[in-house]
Protein backbone atom coordinates (compact mmCIF):
# COMPACT_ATOMS: atom_id res chain seq x y z
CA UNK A 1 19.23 -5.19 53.08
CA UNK A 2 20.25 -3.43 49.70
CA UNK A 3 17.55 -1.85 47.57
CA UNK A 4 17.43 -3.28 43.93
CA UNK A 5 16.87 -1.21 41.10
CA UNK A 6 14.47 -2.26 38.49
CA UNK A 7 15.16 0.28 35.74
CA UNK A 8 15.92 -0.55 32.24
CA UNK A 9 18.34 -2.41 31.35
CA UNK A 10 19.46 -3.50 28.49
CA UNK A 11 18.61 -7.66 26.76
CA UNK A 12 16.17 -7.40 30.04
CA UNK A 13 12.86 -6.46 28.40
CA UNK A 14 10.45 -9.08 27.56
CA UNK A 15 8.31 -8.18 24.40
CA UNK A 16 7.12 -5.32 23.56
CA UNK A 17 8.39 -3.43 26.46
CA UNK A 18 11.05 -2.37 24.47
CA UNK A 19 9.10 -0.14 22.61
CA UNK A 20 7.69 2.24 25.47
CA UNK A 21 11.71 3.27 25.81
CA UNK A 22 12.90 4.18 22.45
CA UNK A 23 11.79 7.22 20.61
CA UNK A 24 10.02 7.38 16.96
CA UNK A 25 13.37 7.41 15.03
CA UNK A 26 15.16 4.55 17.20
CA UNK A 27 11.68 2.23 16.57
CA UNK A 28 12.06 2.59 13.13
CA UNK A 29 15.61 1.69 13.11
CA UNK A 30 14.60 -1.18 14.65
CA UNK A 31 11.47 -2.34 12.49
CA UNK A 32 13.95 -1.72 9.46
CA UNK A 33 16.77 -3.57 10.73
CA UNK A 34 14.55 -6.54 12.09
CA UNK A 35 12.83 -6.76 8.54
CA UNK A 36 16.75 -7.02 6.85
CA UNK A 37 17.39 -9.65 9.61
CA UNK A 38 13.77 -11.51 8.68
CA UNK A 39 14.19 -11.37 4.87
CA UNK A 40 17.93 -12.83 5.15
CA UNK A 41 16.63 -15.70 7.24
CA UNK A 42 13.73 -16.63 5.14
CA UNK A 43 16.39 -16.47 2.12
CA UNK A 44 19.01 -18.59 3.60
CA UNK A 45 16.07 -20.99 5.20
CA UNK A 46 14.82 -21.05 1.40
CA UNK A 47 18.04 -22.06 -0.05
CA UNK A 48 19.21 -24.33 2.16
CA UNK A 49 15.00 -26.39 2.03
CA UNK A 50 17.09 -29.63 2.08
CA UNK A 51 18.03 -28.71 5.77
CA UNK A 52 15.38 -26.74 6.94
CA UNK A 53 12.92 -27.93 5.30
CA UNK A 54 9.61 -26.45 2.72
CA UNK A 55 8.03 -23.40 4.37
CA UNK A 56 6.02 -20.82 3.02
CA UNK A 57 6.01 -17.02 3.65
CA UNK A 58 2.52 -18.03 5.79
CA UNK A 59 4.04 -20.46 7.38
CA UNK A 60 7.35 -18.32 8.73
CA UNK A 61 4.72 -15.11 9.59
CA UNK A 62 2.49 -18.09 11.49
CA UNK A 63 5.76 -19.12 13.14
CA UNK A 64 6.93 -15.47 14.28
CA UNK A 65 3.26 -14.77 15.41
CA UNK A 66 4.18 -17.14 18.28
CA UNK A 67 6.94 -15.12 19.19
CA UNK A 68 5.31 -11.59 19.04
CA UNK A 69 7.88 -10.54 16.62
């Protein structure tokens, strides 16, 4: 019987588990980046309403609250 390692690895963590492994610096990296990412979604999702449909800045933060992003 082999021994499995559980240690991190990476697209494994669920969450916010991601958080406890990167330092100050790297978190922010990621909050900005993730913002960018958010903003350019809610801009294409805005343009392309005929597709996607009418939603609100309250309505996408509702949506993401479901996802603990």
């Amino acid at each position: 019987d082999e021994m499995f390692s559980f240690k991190y690895s990476p697209g494994k963590l669920r969450g916010n588990q991601y958080k406890s492994t990167m330092t100050k610096e790297e978190l922010e990296e990621e909050q900005r980046v993730q913002r960018e990412q958010l903003a350019a979604i809610f801009r294409l999702m805005k343009e392309k309403s005929d597709t996607f449909g009418e939603m609100s800045e309250g309505d996408m933060k509702e949506q993401l609250r479901l996802y603990d992003i």
